[in-house]
C-alpha atoms as a PDB file:
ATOM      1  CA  UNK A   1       0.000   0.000   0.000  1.00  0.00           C
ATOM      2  CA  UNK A   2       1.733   3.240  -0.660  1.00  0.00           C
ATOM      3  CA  UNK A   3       1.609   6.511   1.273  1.00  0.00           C
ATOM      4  CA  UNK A   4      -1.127   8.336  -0.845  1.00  0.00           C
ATOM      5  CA  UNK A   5      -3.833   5.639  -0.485  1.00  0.00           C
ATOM      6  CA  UNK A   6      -5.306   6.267   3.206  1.00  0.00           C
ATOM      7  CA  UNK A   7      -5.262   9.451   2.717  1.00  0.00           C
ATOM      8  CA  UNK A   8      -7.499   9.474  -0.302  1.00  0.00           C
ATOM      9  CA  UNK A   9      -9.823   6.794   1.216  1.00  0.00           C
ATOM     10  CA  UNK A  10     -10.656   9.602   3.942  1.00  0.00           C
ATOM     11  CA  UNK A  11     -10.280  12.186   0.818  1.00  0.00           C
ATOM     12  CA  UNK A  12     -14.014  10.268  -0.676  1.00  0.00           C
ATOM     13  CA  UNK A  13     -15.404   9.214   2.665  1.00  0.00           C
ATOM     14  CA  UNK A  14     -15.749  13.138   3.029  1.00  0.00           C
ATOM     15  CA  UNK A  15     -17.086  13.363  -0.170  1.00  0.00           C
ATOM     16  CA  UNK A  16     -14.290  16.109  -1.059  1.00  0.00           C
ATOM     17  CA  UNK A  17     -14.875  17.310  -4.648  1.00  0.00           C
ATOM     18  CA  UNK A  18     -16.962  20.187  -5.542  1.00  0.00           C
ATOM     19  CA  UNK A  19     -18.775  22.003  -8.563  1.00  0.00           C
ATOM     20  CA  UNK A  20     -16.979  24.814  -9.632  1.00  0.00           C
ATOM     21  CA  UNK A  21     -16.001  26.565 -12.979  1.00  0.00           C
ATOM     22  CA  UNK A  22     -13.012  24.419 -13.589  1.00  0.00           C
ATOM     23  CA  UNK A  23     -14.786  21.239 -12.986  1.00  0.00           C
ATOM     24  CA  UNK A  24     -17.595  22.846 -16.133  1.00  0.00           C
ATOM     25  CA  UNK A  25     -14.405  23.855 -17.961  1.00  0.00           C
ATOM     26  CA  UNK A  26     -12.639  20.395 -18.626  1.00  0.00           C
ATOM     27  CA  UNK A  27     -16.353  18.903 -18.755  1.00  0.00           C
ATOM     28  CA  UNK A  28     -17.110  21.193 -21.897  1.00  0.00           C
ATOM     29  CA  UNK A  29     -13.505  20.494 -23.432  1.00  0.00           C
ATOM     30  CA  UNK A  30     -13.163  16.473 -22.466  1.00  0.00           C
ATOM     31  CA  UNK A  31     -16.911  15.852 -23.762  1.00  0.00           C
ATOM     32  CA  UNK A  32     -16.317  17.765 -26.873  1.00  0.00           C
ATOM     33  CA  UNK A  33     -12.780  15.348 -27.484  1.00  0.00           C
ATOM     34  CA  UNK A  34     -14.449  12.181 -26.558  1.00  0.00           C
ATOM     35  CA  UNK A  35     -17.727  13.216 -28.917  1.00  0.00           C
ATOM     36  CA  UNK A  36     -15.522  13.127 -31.760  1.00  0.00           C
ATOM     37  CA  UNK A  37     -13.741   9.905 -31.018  1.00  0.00           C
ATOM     38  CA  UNK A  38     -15.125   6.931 -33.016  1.00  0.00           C
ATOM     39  CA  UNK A  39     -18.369   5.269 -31.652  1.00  0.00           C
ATOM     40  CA  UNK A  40     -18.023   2.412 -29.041  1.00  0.00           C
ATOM     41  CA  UNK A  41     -14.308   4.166 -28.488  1.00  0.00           C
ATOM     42  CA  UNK A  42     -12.694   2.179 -25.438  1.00  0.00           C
ATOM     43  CA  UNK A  43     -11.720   5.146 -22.463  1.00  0.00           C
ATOM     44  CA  UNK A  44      -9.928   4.564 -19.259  1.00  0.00           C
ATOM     45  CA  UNK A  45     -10.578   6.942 -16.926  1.00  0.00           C
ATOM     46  CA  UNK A  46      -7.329   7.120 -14.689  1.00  0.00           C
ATOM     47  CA  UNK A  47      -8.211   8.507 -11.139  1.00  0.00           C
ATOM     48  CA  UNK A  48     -11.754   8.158 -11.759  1.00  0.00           C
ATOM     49  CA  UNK A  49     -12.762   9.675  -7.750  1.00  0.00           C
ATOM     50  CA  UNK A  50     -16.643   8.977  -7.457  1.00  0.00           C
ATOM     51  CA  UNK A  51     -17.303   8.351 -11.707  1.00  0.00           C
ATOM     52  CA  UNK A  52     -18.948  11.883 -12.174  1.00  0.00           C
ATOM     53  CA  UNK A  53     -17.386  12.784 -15.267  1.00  0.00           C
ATOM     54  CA  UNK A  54     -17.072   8.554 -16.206  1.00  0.00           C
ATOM     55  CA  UNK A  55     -20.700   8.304 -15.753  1.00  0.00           C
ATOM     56  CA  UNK A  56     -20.769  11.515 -18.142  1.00  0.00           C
ATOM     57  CA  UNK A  57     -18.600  10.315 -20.721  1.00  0.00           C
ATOM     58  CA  UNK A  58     -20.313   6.959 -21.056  1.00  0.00           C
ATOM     59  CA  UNK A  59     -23.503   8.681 -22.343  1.00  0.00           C
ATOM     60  CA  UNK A  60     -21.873   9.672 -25.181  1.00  0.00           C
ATOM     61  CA  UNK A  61     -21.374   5.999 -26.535  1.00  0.00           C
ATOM     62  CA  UNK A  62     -18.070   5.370 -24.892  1.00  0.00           C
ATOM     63  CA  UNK A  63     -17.451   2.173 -23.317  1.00  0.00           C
ATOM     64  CA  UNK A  64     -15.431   3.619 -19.898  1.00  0.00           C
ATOM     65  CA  UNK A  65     -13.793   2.008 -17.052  1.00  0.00           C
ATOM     66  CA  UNK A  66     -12.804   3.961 -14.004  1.00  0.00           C
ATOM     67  CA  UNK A  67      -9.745   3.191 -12.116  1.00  0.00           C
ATOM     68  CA  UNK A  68      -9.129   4.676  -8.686  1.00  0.00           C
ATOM     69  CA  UNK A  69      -6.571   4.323  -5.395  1.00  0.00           C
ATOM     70  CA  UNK A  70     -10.114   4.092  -3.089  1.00  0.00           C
ATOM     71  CA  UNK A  71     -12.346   1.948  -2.416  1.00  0.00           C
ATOM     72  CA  UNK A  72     -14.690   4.565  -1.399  1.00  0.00           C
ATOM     73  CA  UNK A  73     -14.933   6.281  -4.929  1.00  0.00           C
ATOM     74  CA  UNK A  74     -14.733   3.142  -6.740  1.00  0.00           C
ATOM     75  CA  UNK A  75     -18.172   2.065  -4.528  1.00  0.00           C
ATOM     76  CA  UNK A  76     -19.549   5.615  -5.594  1.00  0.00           C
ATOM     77  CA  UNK A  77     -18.412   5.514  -9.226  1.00  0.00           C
ATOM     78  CA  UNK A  78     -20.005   1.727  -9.707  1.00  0.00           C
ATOM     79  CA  UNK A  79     -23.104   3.150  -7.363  1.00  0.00           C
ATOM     80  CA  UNK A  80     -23.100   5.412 -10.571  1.00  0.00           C
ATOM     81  CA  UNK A  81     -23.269   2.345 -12.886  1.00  0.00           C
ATOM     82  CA  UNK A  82     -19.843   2.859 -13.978  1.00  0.00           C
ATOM     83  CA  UNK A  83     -17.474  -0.093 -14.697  1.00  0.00           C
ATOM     84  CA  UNK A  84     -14.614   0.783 -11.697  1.00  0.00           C
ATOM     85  CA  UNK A  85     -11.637  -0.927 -10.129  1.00  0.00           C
ATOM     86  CA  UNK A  86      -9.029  -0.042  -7.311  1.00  0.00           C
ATOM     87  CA  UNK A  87      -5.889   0.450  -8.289  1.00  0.00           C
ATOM     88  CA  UNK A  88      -2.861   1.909  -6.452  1.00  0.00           C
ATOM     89  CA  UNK A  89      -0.989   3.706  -9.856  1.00  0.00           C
ATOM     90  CA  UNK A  90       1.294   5.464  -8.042  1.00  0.00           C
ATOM     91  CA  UNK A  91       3.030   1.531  -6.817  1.00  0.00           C
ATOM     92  CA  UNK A  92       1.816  -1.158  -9.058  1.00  0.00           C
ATOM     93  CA  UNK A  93       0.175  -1.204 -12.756  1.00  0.00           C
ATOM     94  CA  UNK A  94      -2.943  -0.404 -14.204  1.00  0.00           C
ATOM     95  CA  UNK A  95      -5.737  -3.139 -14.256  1.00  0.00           C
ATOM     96  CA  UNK A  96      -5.016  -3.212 -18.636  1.00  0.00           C
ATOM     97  CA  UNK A  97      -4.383  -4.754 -20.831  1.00  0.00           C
ATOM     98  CA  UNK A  98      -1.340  -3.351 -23.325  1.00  0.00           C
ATOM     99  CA  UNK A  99      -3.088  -0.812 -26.638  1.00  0.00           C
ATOM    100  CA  UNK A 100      -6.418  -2.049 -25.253  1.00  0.00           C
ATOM    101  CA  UNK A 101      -8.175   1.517 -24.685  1.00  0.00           C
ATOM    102  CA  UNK A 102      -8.412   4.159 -27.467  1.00  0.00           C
ATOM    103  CA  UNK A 103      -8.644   7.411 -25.235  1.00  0.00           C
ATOM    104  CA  UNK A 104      -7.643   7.648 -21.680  1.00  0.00           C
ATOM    105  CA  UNK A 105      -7.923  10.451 -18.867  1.00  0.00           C
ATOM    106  CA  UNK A 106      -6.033  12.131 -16.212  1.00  0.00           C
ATOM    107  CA  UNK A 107      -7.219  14.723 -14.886  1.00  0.00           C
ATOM    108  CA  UNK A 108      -6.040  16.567 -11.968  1.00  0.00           C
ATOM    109  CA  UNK A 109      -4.119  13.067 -10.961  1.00  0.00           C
ATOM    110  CA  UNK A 110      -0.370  13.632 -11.580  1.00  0.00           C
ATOM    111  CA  UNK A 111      -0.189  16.040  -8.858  1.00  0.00           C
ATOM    112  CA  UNK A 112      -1.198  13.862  -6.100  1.00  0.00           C
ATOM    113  CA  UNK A 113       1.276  11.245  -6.896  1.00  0.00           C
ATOM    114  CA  UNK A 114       4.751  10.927  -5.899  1.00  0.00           C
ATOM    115  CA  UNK A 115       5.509   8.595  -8.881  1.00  0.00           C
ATOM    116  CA  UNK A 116       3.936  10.193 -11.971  1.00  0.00           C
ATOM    117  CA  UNK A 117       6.020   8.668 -14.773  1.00  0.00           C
ATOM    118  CA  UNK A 118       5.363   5.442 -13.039  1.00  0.00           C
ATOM    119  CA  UNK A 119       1.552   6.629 -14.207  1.00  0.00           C
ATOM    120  CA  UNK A 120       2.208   7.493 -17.611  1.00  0.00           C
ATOM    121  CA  UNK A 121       4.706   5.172 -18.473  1.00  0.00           C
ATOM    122  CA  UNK A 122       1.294   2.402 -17.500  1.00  0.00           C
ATOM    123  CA  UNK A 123      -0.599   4.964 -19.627  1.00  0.00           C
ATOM    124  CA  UNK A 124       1.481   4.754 -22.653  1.00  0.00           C
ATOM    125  CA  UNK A 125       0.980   0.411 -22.175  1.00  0.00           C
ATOM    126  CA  UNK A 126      -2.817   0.522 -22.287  1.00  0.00           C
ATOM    127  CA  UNK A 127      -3.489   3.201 -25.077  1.00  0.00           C
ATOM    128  CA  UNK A 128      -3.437   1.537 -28.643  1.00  0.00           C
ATOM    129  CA  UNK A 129      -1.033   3.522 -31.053  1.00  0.00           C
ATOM    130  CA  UNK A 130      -2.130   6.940 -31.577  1.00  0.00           C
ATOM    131  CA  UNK A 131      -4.414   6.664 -28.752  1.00  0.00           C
ATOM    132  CA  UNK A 132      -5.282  10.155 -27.152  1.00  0.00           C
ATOM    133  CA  UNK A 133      -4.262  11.054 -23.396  1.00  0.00           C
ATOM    134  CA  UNK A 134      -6.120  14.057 -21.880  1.00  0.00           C
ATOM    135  CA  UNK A 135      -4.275  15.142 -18.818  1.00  0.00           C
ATOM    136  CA  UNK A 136      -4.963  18.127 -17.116  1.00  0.00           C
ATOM    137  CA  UNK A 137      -2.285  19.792 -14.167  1.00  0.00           C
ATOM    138  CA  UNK A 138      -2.914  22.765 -12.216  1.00  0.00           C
ATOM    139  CA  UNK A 139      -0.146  25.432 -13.004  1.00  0.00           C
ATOM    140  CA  UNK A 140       2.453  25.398 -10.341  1.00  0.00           C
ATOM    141  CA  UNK A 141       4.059  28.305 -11.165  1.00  0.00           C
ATOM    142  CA  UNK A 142       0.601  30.707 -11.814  1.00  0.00           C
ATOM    143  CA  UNK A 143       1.455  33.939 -10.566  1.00  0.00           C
ATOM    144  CA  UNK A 144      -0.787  34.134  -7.943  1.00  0.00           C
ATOM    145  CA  UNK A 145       1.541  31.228  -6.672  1.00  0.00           C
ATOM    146  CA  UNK A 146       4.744  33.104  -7.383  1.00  0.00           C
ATOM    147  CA  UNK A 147       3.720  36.580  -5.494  1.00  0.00           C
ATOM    148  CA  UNK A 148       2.547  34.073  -2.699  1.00  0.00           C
ATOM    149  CA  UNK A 149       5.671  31.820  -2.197  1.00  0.00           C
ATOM    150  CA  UNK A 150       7.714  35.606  -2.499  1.00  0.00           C
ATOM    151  CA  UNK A 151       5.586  36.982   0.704  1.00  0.00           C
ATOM    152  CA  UNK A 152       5.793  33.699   2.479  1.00  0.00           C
ATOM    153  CA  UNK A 153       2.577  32.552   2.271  1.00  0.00           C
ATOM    154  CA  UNK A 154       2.503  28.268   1.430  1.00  0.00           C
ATOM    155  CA  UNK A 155      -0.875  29.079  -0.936  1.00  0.00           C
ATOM    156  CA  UNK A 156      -1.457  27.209  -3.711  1.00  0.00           C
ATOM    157  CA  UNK A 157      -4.276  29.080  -5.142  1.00  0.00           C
ATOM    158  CA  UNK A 158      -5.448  25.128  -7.058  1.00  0.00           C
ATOM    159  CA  UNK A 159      -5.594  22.593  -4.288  1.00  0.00           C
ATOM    160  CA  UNK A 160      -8.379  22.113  -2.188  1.00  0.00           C
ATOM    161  CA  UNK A 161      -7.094  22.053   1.336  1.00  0.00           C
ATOM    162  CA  UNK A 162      -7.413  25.776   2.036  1.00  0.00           C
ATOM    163  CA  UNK A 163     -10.939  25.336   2.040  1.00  0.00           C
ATOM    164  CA  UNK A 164     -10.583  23.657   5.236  1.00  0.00           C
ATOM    165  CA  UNK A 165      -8.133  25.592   6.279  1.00  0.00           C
ATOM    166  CA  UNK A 166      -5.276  22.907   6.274  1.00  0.00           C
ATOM    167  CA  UNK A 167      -1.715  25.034   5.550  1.00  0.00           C
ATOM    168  CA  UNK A 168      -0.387  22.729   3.298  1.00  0.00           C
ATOM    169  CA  UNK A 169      -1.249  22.137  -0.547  1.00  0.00           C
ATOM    170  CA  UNK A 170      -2.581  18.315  -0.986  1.00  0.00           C
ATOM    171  CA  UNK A 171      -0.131  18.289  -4.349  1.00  0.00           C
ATOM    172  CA  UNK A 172       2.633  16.708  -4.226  1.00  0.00           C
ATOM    173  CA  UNK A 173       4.343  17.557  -7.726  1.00  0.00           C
ATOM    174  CA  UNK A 174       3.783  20.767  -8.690  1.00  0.00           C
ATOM    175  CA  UNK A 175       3.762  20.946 -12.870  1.00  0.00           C
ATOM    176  CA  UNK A 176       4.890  23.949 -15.021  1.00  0.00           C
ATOM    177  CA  UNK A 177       4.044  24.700 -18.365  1.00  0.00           C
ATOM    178  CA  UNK A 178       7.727  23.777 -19.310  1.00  0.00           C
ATOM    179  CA  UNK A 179       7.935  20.484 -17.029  1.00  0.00           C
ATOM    180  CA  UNK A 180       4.365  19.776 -18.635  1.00  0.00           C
ATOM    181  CA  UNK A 181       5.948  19.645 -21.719  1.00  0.00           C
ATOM    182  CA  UNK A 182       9.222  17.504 -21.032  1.00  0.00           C
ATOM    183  CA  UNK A 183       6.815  15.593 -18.986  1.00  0.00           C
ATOM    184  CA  UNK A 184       4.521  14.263 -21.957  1.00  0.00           C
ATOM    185  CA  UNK A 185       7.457  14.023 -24.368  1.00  0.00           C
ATOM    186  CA  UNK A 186       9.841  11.847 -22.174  1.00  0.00           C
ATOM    187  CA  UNK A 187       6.611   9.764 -21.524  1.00  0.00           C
ATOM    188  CA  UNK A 188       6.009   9.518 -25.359  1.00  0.00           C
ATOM    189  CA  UNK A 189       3.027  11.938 -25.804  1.00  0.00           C
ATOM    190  CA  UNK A 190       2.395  14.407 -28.265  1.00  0.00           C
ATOM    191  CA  UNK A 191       0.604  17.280 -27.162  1.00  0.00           C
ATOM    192  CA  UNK A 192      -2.036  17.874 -30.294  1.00  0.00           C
ATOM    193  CA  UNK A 193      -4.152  20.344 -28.499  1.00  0.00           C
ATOM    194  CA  UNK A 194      -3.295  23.054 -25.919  1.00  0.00           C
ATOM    195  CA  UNK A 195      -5.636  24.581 -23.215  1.00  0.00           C
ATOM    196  CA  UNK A 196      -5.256  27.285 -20.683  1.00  0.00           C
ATOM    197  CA  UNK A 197      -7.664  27.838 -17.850  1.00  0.00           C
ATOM    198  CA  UNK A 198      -8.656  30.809 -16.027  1.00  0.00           C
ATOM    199  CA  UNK A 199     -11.838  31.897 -14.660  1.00  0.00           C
ATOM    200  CA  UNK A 200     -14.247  34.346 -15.613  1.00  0.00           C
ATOM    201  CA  UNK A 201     -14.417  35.462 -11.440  1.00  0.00           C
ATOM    202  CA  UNK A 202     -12.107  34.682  -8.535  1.00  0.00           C
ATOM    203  CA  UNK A 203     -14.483  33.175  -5.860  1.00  0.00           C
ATOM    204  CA  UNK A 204     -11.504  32.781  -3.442  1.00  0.00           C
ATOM    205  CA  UNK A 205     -12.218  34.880  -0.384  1.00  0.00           C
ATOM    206  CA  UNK A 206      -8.188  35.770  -0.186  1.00  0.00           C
ATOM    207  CA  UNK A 207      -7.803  37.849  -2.779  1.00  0.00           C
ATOM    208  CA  UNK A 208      -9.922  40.953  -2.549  1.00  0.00           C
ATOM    209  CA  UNK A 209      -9.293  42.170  -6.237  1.00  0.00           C
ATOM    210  CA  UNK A 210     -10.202  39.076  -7.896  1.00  0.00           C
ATOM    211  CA  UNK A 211     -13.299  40.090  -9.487  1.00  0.00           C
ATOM    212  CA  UNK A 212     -12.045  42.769 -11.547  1.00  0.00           C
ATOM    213  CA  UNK A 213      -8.381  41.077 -11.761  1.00  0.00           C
ATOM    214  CA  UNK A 214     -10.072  38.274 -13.438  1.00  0.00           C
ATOM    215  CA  UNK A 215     -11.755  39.956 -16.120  1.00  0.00           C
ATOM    216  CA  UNK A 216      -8.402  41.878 -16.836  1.00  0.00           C
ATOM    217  CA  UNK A 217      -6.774  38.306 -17.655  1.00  0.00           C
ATOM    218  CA  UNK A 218     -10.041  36.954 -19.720  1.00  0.00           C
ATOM    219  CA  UNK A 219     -10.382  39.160 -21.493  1.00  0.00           C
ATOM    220  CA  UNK A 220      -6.817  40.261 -22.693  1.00  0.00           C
ATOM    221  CA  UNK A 221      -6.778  36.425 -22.851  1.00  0.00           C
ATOM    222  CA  UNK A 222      -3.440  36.268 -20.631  1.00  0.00           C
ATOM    223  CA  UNK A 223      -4.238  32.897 -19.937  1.00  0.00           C
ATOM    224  CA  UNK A 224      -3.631  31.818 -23.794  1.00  0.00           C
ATOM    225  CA  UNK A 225      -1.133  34.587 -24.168  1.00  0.00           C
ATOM    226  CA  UNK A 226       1.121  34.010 -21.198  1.00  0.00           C
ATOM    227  CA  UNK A 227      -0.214  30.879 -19.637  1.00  0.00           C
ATOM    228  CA  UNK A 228       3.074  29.783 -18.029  1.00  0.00           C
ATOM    229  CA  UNK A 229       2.535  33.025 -15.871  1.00  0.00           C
ATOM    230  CA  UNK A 230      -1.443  33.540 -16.391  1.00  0.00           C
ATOM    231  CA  UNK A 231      -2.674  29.793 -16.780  1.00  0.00           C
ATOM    232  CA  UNK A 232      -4.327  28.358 -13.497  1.00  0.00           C
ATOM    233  CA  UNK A 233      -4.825  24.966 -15.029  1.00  0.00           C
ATOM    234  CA  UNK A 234      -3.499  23.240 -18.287  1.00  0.00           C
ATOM    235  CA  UNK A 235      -5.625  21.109 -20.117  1.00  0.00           C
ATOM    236  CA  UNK A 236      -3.751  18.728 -22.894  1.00  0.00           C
ATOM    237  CA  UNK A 237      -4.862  16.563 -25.383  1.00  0.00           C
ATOM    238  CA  UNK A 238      -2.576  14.499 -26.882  1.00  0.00           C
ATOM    239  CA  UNK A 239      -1.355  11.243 -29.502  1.00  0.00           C
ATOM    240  CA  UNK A 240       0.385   8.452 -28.012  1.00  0.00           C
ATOM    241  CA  UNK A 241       3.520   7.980 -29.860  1.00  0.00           C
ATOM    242  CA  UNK A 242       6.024   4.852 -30.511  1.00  0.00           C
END
């Protein structure tokens, strides 16, 4: 059992995920991807949590499985009909069977493990060639981030655990647009499609100016312009290669 798997077991008992504008944005972008994938398309859904978005995708023709570290979301996800299995990715291999998916997911995963090439490296096995990987990262290095870790404050403006007022982030690799990159490419991805994320409003009580700061950004579209500075969240679609 590795380190990270108690602590998301007690992550889904508390039912810790929440609707928000990021969770619509890679909805609207992932169903629009998997839409255009042939019909009856095979999609592993790596780090599945409680099958919202599995459940989602399935509608769409898909025929998804949902892999996840705890047992908790994996009772949740198959509550949700979806086909799910536990699977510790960060320490052993994914439940698949080598080039036997066409699309796979991972969304907001590589963060939380200490191992992530371990991750894609299983990834890589169980896509057929020139299967696509969507893999979405918060960015590390966003400058809200940067001004923070400059005054001393351990915010990381992505994470979830300053909702409870825990003061550490629950990341544990922290991706920038340039290790993102090197990331995929050493892993033998292609990135084929590029997406930057920032929100229309900041709805995070600790910065004061985020309402009209965030429609500065949007709509000089810093995100897309700058995103290694103005990105909160990277969203990549890409071939598997070799």
């Amino acid at each position: 059992m590795s380190a990270v798997e108690p602590y998301y077991e007690r992550y889904w008992r508390e039912g810790f995920w929440a609707d928000n504008p990021y969770e619509r944005w890679k909805l609207g972008h992932v169903t629009r991807v998997v839409e255009r994938a042939p019909a009856g398309s095979r999609l592993l859904d790596v780090g599945c949590g409680d099958g919202r978005l599995t459940a989602e995708l399935a509608t769409l023709g898909a025929r998804c499985v949902g892999v996840d570290v705890s047992k908790a979301a994996v009772a949740r996800a198959r509550a949700r009909g979806v086909e799910a299995l536990v699977a510790d990715f960060d320490a052993g291999p994914l439940p698949a069977a080598s080039g036997s998916f066409d699309v796979a997911l991972c969304l907001d995963v590589l963060e939380h493990l200490f191992d992530p090439r371990r991750a894609i490296t299983e990834i890589h096995r169980a896509l057929a060639p020139r299967g696509r990987l969507l893999v979405a990262v918060p960015n590390g290095l966003n400058l809200f981030n940067r001004v923070a870790f400059l005054s001393g404050r351990p915010i990381d403006v992505m994470d979830k655990a300053h909702l409870s007022g825990e003061p550490f982030s629950e990341h544990v690799r922290f991706f920038s647009l340039a290790v993102l990159e090197r990331f995929l490419a050493d892993g033998g991805f292609l990135p084929v499609e590029r997406l930057f994320f920032f929100p229309d409003r900041l709805t995070d009580a600790r910065f004061r100016v985020g309402s009209w700061l965030a429609r500065g950004v949007t709509g000089l579209r810093l995100q897309e312009r700058a995103p290694a500075w103005f990105a909160l969240a990277f969203l990549f679609v890409c071939e598997r290669r070799g």
